[in-house]
C-alpha atoms as a PDB file:
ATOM      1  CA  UNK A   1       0.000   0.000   0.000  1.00  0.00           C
ATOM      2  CA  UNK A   2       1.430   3.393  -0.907  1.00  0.00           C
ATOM      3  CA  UNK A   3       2.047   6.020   1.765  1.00  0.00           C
ATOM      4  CA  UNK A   4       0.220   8.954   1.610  1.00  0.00           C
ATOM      5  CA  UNK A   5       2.375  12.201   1.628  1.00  0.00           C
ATOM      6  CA  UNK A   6       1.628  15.720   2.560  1.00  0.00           C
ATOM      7  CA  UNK A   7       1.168  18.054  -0.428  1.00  0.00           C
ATOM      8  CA  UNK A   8       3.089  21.584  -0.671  1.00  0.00           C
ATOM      9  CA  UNK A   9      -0.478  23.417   0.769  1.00  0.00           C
ATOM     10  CA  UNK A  10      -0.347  21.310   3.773  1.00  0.00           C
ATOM     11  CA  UNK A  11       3.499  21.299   4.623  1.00  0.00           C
ATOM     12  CA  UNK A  12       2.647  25.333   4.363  1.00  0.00           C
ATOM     13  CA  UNK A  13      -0.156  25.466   6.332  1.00  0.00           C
ATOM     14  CA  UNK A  14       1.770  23.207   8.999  1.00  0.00           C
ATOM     15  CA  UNK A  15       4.675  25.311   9.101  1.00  0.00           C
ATOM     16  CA  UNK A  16       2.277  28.770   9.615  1.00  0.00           C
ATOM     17  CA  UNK A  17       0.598  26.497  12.577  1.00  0.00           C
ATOM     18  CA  UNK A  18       3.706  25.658  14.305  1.00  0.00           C
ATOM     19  CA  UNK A  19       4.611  29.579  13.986  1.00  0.00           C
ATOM     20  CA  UNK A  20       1.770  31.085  15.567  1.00  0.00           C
ATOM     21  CA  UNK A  21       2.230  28.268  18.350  1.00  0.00           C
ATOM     22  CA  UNK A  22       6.194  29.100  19.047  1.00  0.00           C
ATOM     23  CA  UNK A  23       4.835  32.706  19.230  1.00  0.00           C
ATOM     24  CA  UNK A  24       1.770  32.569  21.417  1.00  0.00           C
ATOM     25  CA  UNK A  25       4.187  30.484  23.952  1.00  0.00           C
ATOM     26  CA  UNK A  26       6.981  32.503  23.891  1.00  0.00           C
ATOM     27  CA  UNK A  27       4.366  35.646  24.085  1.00  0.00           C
ATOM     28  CA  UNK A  28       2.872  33.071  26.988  1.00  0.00           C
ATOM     29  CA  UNK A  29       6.400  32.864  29.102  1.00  0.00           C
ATOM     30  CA  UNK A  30       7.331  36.839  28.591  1.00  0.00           C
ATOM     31  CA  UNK A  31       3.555  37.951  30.035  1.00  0.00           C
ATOM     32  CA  UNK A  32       3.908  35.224  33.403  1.00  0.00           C
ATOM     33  CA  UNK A  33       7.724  36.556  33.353  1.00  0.00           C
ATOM     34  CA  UNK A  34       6.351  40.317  33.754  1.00  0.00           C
ATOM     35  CA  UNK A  35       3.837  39.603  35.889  1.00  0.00           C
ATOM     36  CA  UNK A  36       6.464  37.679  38.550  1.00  0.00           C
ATOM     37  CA  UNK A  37       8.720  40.432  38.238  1.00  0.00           C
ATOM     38  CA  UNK A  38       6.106  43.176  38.595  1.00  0.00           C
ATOM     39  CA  UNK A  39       5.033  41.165  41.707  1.00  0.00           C
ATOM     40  CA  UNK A  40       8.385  40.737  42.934  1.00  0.00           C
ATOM     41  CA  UNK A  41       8.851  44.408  42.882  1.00  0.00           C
ATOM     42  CA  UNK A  42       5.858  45.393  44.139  1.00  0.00           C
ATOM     43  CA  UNK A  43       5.663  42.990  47.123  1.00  0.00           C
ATOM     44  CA  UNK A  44       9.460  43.908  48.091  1.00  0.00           C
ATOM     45  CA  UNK A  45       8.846  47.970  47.614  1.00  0.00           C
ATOM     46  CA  UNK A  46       7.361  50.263  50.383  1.00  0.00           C
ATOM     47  CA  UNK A  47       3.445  49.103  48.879  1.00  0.00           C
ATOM     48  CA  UNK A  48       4.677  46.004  50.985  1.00  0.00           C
ATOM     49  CA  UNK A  49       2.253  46.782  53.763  1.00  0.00           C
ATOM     50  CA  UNK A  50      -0.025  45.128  56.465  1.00  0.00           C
ATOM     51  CA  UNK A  51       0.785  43.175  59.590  1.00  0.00           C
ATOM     52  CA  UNK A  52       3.386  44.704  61.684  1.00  0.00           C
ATOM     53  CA  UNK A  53       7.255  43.826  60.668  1.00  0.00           C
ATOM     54  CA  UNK A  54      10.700  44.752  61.481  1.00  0.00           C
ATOM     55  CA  UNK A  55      12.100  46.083  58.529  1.00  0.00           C
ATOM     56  CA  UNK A  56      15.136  45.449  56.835  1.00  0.00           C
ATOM     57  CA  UNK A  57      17.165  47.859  54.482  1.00  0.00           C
ATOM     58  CA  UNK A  58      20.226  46.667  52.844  1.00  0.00           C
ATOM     59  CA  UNK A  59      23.286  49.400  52.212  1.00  0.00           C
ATOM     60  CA  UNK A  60      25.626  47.836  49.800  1.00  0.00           C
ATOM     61  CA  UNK A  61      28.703  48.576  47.880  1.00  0.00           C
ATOM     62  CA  UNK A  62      29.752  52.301  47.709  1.00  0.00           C
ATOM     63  CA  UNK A  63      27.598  55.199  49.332  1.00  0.00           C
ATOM     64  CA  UNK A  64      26.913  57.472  47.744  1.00  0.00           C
ATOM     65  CA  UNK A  65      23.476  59.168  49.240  1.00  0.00           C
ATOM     66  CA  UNK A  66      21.379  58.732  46.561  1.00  0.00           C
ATOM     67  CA  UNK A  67      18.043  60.045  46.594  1.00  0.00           C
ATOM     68  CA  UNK A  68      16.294  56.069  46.412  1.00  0.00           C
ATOM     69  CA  UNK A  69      18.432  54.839  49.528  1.00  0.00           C
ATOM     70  CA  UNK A  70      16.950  58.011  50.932  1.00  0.00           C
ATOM     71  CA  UNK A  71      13.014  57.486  49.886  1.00  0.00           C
ATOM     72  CA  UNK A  72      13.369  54.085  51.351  1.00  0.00           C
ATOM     73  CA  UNK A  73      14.744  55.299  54.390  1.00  0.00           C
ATOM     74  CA  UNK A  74      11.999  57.932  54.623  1.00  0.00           C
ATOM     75  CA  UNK A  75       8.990  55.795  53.726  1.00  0.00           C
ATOM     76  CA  UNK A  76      10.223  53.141  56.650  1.00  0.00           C
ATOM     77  CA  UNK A  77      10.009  55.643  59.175  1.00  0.00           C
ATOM     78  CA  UNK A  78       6.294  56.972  57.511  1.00  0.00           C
ATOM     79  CA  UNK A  79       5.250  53.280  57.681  1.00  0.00           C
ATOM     80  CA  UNK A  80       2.663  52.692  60.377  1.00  0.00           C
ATOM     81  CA  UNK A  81       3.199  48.735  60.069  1.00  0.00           C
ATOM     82  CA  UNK A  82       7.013  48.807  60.252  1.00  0.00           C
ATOM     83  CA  UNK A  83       7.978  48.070  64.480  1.00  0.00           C
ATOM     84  CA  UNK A  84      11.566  49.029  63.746  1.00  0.00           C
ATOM     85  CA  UNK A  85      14.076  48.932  61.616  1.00  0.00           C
ATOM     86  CA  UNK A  86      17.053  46.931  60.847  1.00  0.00           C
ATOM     87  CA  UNK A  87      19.896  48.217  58.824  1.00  0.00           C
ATOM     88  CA  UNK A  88      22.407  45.736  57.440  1.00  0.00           C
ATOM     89  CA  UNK A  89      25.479  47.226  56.207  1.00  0.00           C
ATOM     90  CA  UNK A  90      28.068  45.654  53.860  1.00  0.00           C
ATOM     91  CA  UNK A  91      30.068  48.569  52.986  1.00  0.00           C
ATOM     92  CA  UNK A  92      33.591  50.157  52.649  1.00  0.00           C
ATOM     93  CA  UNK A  93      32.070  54.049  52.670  1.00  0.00           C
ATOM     94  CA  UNK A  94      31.748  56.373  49.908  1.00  0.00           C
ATOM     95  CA  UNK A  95      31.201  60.409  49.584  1.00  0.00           C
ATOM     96  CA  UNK A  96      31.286  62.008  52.758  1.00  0.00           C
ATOM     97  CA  UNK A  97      27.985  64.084  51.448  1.00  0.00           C
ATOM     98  CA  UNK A  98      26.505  60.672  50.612  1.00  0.00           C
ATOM     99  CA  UNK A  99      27.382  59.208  54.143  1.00  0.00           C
ATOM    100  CA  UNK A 100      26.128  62.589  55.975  1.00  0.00           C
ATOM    101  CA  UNK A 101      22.871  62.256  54.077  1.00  0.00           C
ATOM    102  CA  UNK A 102      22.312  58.520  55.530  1.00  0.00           C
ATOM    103  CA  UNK A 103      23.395  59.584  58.508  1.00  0.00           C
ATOM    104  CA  UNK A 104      20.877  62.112  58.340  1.00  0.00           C
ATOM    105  CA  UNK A 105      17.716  60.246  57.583  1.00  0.00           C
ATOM    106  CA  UNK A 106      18.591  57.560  59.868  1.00  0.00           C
ATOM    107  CA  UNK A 107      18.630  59.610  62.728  1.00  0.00           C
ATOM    108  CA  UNK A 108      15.360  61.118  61.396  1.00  0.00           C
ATOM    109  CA  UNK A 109      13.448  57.541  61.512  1.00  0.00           C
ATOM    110  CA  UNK A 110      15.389  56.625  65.157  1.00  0.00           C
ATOM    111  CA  UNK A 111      12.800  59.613  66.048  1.00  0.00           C
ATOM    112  CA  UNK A 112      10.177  57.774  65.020  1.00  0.00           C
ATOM    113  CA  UNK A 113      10.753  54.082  65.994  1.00  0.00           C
ATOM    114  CA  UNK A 114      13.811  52.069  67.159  1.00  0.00           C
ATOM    115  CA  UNK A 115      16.784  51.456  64.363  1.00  0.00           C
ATOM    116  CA  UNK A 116      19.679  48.956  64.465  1.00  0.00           C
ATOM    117  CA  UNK A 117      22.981  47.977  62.934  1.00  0.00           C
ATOM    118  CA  UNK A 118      24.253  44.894  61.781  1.00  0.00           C
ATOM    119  CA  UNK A 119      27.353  45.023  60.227  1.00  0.00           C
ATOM    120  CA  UNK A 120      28.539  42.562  57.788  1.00  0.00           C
ATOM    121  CA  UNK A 121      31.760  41.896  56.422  1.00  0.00           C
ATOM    122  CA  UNK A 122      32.471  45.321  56.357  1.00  0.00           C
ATOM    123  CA  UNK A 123      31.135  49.143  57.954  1.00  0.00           C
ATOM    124  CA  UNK A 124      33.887  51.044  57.123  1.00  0.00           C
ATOM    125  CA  UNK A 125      34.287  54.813  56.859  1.00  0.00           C
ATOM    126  CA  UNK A 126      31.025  56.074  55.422  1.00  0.00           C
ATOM    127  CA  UNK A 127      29.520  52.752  56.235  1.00  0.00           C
ATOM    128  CA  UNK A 128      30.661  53.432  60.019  1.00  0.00           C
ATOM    129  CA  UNK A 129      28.745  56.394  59.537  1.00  0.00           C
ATOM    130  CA  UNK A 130      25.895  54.548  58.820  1.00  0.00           C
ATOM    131  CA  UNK A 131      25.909  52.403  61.464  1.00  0.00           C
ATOM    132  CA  UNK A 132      26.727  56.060  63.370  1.00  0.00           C
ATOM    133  CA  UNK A 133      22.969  56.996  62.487  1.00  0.00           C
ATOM    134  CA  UNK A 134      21.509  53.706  63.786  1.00  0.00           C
ATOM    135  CA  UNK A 135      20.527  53.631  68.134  1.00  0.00           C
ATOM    136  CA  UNK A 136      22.968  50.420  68.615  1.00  0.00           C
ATOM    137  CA  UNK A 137      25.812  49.033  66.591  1.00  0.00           C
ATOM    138  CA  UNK A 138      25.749  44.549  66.231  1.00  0.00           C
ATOM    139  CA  UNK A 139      28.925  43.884  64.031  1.00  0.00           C
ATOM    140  CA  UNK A 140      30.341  40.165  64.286  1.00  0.00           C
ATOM    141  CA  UNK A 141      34.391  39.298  65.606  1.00  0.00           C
ATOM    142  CA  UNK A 142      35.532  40.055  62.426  1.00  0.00           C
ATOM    143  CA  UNK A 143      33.865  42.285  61.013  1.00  0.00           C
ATOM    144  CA  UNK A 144      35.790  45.421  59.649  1.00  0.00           C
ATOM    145  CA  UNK A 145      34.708  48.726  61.584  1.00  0.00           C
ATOM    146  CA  UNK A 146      35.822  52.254  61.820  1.00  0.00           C
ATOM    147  CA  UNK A 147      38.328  53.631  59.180  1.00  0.00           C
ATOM    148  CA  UNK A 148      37.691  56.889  60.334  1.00  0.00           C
ATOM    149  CA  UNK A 149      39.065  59.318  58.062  1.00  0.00           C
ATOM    150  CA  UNK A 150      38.410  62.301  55.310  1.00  0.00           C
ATOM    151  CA  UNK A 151      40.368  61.398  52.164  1.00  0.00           C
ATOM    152  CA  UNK A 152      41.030  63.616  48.631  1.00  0.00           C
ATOM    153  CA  UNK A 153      42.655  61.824  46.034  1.00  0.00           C
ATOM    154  CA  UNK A 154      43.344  62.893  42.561  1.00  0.00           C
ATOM    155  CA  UNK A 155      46.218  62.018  39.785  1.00  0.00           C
ATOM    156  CA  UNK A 156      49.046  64.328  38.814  1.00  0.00           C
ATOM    157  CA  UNK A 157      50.511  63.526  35.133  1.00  0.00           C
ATOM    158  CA  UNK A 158      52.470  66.366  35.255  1.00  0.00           C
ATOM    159  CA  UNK A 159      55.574  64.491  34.830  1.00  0.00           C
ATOM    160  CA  UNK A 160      54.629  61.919  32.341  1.00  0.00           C
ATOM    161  CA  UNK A 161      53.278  65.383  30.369  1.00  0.00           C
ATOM    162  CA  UNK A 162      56.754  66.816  30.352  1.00  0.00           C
ATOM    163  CA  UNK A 163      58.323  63.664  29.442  1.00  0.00           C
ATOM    164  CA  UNK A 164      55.953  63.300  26.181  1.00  0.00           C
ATOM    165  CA  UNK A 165      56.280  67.166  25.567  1.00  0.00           C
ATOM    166  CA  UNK A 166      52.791  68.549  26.494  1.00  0.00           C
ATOM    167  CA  UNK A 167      51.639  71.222  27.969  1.00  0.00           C
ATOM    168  CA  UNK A 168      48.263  72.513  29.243  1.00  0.00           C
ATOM    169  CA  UNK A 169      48.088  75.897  28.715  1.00  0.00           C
ATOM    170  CA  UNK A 170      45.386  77.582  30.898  1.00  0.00           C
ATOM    171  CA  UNK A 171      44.211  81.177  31.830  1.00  0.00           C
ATOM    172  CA  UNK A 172      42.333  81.361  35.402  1.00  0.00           C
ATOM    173  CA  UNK A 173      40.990  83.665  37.483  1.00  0.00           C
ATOM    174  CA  UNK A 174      42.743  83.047  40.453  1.00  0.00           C
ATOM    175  CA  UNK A 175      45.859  80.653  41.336  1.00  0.00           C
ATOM    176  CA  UNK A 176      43.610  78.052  43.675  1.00  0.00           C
ATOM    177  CA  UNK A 177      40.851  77.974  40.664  1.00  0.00           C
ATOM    178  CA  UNK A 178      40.435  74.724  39.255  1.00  0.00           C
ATOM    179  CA  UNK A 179      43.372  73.458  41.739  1.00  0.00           C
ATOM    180  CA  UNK A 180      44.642  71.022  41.804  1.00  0.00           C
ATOM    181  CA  UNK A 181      44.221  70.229  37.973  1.00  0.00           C
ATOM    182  CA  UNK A 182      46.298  67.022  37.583  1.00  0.00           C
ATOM    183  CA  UNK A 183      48.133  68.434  34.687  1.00  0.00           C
ATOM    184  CA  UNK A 184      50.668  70.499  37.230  1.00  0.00           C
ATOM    185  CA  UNK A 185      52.847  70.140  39.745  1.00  0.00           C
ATOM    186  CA  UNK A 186      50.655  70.262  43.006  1.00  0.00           C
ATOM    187  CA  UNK A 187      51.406  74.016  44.654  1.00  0.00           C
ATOM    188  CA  UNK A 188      51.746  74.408  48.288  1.00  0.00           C
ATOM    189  CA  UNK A 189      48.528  76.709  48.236  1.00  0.00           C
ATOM    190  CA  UNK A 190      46.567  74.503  46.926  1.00  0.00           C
ATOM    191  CA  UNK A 191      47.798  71.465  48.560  1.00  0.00           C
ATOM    192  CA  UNK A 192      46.877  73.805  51.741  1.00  0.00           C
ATOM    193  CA  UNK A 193      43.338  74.199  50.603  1.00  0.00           C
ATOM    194  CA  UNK A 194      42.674  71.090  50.617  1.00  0.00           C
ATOM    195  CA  UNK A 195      44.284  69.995  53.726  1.00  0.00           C
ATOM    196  CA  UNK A 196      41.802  72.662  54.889  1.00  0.00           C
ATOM    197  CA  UNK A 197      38.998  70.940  53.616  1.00  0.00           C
ATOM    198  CA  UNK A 198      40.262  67.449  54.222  1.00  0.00           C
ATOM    199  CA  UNK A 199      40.749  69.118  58.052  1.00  0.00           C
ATOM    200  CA  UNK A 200      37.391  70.019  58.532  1.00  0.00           C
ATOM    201  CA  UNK A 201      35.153  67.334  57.419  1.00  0.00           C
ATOM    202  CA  UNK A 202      37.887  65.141  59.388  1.00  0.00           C
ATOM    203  CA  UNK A 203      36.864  66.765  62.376  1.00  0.00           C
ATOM    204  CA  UNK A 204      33.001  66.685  62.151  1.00  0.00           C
ATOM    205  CA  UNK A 205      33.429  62.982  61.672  1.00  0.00           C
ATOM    206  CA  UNK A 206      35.575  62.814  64.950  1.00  0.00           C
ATOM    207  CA  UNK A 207      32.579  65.007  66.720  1.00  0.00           C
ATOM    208  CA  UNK A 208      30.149  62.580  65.306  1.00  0.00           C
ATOM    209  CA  UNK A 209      31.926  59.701  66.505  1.00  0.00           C
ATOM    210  CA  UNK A 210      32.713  61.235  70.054  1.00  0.00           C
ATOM    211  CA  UNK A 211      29.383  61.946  70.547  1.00  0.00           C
ATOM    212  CA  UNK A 212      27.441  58.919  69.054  1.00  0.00           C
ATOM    213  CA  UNK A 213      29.929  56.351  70.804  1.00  0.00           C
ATOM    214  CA  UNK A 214      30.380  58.699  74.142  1.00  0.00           C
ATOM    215  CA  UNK A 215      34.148  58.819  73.717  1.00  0.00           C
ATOM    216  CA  UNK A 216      36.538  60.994  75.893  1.00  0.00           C
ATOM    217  CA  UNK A 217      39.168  62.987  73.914  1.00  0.00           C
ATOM    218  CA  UNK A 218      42.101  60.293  74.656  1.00  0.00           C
ATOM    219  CA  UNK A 219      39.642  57.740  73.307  1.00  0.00           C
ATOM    220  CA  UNK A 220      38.652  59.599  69.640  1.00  0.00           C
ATOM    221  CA  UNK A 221      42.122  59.845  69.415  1.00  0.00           C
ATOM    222  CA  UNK A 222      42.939  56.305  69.348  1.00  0.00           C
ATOM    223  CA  UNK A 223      40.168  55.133  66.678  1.00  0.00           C
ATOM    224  CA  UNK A 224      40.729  58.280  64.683  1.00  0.00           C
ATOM    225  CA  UNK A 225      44.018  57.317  62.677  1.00  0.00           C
ATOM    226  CA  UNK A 226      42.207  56.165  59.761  1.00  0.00           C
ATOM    227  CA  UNK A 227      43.195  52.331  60.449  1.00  0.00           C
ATOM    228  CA  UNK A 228      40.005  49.714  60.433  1.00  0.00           C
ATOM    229  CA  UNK A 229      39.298  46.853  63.727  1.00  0.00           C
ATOM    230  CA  UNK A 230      37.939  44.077  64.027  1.00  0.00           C
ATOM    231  CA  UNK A 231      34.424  43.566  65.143  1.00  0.00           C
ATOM    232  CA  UNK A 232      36.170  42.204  68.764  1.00  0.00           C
ATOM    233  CA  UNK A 233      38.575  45.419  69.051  1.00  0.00           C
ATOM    234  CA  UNK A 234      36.206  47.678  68.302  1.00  0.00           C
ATOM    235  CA  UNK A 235      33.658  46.413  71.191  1.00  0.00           C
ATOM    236  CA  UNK A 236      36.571  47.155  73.162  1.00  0.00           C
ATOM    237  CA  UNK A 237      37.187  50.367  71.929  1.00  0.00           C
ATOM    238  CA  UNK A 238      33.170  51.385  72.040  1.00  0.00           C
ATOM    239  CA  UNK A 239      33.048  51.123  68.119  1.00  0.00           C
ATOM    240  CA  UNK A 240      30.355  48.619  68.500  1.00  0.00           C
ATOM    241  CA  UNK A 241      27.808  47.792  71.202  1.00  0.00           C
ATOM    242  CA  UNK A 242      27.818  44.017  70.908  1.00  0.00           C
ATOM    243  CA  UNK A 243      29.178  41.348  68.777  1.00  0.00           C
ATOM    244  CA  UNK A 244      26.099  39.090  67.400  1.00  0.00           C
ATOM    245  CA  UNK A 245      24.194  39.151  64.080  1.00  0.00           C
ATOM    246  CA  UNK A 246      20.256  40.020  63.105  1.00  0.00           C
ATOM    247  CA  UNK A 247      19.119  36.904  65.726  1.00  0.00           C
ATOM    248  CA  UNK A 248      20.634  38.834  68.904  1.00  0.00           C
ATOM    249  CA  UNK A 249      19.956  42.206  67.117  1.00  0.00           C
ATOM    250  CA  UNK A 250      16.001  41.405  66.933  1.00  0.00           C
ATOM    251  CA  UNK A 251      16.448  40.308  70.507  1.00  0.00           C
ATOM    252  CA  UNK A 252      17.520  43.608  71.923  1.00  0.00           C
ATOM    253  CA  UNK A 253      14.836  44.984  69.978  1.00  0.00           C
ATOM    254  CA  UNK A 254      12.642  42.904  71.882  1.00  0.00           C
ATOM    255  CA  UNK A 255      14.500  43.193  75.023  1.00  0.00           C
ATOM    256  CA  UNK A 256      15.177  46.906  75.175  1.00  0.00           C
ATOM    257  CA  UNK A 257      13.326  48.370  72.755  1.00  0.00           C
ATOM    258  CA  UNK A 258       9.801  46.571  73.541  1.00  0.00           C
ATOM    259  CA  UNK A 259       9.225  45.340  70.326  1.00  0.00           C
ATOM    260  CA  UNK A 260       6.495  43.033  70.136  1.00  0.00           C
ATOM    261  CA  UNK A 261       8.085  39.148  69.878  1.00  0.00           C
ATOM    262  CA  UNK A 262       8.084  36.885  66.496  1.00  0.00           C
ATOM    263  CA  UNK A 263       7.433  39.620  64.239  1.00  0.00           C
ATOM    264  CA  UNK A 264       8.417  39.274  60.555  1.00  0.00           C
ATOM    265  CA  UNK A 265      11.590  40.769  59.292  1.00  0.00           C
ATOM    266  CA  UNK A 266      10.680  42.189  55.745  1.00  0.00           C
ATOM    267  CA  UNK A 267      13.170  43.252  53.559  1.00  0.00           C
ATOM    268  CA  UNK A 268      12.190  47.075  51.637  1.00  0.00           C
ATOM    269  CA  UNK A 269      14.230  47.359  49.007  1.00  0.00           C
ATOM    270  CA  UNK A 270      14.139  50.559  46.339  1.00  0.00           C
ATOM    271  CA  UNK A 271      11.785  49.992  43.554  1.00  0.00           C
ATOM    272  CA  UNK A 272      13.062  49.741  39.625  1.00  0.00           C
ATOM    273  CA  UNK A 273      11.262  50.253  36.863  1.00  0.00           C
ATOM    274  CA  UNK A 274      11.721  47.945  34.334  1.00  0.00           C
ATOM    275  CA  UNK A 275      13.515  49.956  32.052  1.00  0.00           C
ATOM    276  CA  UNK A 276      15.894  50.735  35.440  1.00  0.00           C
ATOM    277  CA  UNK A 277      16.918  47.265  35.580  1.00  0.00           C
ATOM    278  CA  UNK A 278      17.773  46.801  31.970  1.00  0.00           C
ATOM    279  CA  UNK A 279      18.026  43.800  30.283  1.00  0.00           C
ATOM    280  CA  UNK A 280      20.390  41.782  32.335  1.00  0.00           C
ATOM    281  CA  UNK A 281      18.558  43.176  35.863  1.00  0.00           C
ATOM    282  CA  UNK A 282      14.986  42.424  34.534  1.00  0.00           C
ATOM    283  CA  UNK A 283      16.981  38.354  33.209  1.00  0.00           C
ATOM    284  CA  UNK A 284      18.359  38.291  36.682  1.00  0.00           C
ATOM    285  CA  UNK A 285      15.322  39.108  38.616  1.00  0.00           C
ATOM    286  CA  UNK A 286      13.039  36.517  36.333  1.00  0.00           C
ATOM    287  CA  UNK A 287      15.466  33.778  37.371  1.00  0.00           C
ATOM    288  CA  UNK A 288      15.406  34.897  41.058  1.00  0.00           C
ATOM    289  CA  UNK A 289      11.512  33.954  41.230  1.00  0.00           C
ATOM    290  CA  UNK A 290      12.029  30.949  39.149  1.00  0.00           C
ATOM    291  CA  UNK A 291      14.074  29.367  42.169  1.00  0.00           C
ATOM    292  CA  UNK A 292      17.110  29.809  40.152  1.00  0.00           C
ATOM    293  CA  UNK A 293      19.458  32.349  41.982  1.00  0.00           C
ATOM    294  CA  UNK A 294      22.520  30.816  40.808  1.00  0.00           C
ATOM    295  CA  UNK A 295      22.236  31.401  37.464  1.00  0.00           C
ATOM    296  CA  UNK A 296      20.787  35.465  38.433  1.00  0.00           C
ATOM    297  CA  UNK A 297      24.024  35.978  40.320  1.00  0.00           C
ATOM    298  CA  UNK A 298      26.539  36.253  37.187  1.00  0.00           C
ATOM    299  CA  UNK A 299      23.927  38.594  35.062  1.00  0.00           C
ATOM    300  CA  UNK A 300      23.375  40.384  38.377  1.00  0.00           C
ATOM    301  CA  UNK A 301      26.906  41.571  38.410  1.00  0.00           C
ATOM    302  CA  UNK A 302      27.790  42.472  34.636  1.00  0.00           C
ATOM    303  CA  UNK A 303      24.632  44.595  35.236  1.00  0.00           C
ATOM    304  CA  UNK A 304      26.299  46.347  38.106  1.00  0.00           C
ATOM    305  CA  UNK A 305      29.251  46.876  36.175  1.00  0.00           C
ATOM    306  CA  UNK A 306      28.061  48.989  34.144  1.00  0.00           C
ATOM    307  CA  UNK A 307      26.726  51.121  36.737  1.00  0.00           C
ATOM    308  CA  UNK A 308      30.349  52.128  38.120  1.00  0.00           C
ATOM    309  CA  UNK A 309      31.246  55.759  38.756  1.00  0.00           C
ATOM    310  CA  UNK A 310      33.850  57.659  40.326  1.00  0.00           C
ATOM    311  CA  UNK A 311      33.593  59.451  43.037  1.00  0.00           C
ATOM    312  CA  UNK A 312      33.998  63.305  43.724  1.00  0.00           C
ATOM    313  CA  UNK A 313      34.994  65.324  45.944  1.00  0.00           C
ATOM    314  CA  UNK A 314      35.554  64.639  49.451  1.00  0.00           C
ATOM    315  CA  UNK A 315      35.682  60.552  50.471  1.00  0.00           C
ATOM    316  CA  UNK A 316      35.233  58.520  53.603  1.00  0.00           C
ATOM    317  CA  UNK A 317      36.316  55.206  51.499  1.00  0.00           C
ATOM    318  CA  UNK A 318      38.737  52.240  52.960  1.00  0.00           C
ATOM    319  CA  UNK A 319      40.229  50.083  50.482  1.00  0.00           C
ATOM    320  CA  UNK A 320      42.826  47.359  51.267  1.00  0.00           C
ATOM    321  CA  UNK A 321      45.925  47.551  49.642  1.00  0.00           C
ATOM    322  CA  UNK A 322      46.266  45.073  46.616  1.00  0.00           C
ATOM    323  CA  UNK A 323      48.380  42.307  47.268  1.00  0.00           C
ATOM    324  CA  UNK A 324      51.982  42.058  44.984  1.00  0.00           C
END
């Protein structure tokens, strides 16, 4: 018996069929991918309301005192369901503007309702003034703490310049304007000026630290050369209040702070548009609610690479020295 084939009109008509299909499931997976994210968002952004909660803000990476850190901050302390709030902090500093701002609206929602540090790896600098802002200080024995210290850094090609034969010809209004340039030899006036500045912001972050931590002169003095301790020397030295993690810093909330017991620690976190996140951030988060974090952790971080920037002015930034 001969086999019956499929004519040209019905291969054709198959191949449209199995077109619209592929399309209408792929449409099918981006619409449930949208709708997880947009869920995702929503549920972690400060819409997140209802029962009481403790809750839990994140600062990250370099500070910088942006204004969506700072709408988080502000909308915890507005919150009539959050009990307190816990501030984790995994950072080596940043601007001194940017710390002074967190600083700032953390002391603005300790007003309001009781607010607590746990430090990570790291609470360095800026970060230390951070944790500065919050009403006690958790950090765990080795944590890094302190750093404190105003830094200005900038490079001079001055020499390289003469040794390639270029010159930057300029015309000022004053010597100290635009100084120092980087394409000069540093002068002593302007290296003044900004030991001047450097001088005085280093000096409100002593005062903050003296009168945050309740240090005596002699004891500023001995946390204040710019060097970072561990989470166990700086109990010692009154850096921290307590070594321990979020467990015992929930219990002093409980303890000390009369917090009700067993309530749920919710994590806020900034809301992103879409078109925020990009491509790789909206991938990443997708995968995240799929159960599939491991794969979201590699896109997560060539997304954040593109979001590096350097940072002006004035810093409160500790950085280990590379290793030869």
């Amino acid at each position: 018996m001969a086999q019956a084939y499929p004519n040209a009109d019905q291969m054709i008509d198959r191949r449209r069929l199995r077109r619209k299909l592929t399309f209408w499931r792929v449409a099918l997976l981006s619409l449930l991918a949208l709708i997880v994210i947009g869920v995702g968002v929503y549920m972690s952004g400060p819409d997140a309301k209802g029962r009481e909660h403790i809750a839990r803000i994140s600062i990250e990476g370099v500070i910088t005192g942006d204004r969506d850190t700072l709408k988080l901050i502000h909308d915890v302390g507005e919150s009539k369901s959050v009990a307190a709030l816990l501030l984790t902090i995994e950072s080596p500093g940043g601007t001194t503007t940017g710390a002074e701002r967190l600083y700032k609206a953390l002391r603005d929602v300790a007003e309001k309702k009781p607010v607590v540090a746990v430090v990570g790896t790291m609470a360095a600098s800026g970060g230390y003034i951070a944790a500065l802002g919050t009403d006690r200080i958790f950090a765990e024995g080795n944590s890094l703490v302190g750093s404190i210290g105003v830094l200005f850094q900038f490079p001079n090609f001055a020499k390289l310049m003469e040794t390639v034969g270029v010159k930057m010809e300029e015309v000022k209004s004053a010597p100290l304007k635009a100084s120092p340039n980087g394409f000069e030899t540093t002068s002593p006036e302007a290296r003044a000026a900004l030991a001047s500045l450097v001088s005085d912001s280093f000096i409100w972050f002593k005062d903050l630290v003296k009168e945050r931590r309740h240090l005596a002169d002699n004891e500023v003095s001995v946390v204040s050369d710019g060097r970072v301790f561990t989470g166990r020397q700086g109990l010692g030295l009154k850096l921290v209040d307590a070594l321990g993690g979020e467990r015992e810093a929930i219990a002093w909330l409980e303890t000390e702070r009369k917090v009700d017991k067993g309530l749920p620690v919710r994590d806020w976190k900034k809301q992103r548009s879409l078109e925020r996140l990009g491509l790789l951030g909206v991938s990443a988060a997708a995968l995240d609610q799929f159960g599939l974090s491991e794969l979201a952790a590699p896109l997560r971080r060539l997304g954040a690479m593109g979001d590096a920037r350097v940072l002006d002015g004035l810093v409160s930034v500790w950085q280990a020295a590379p290793v030869d």
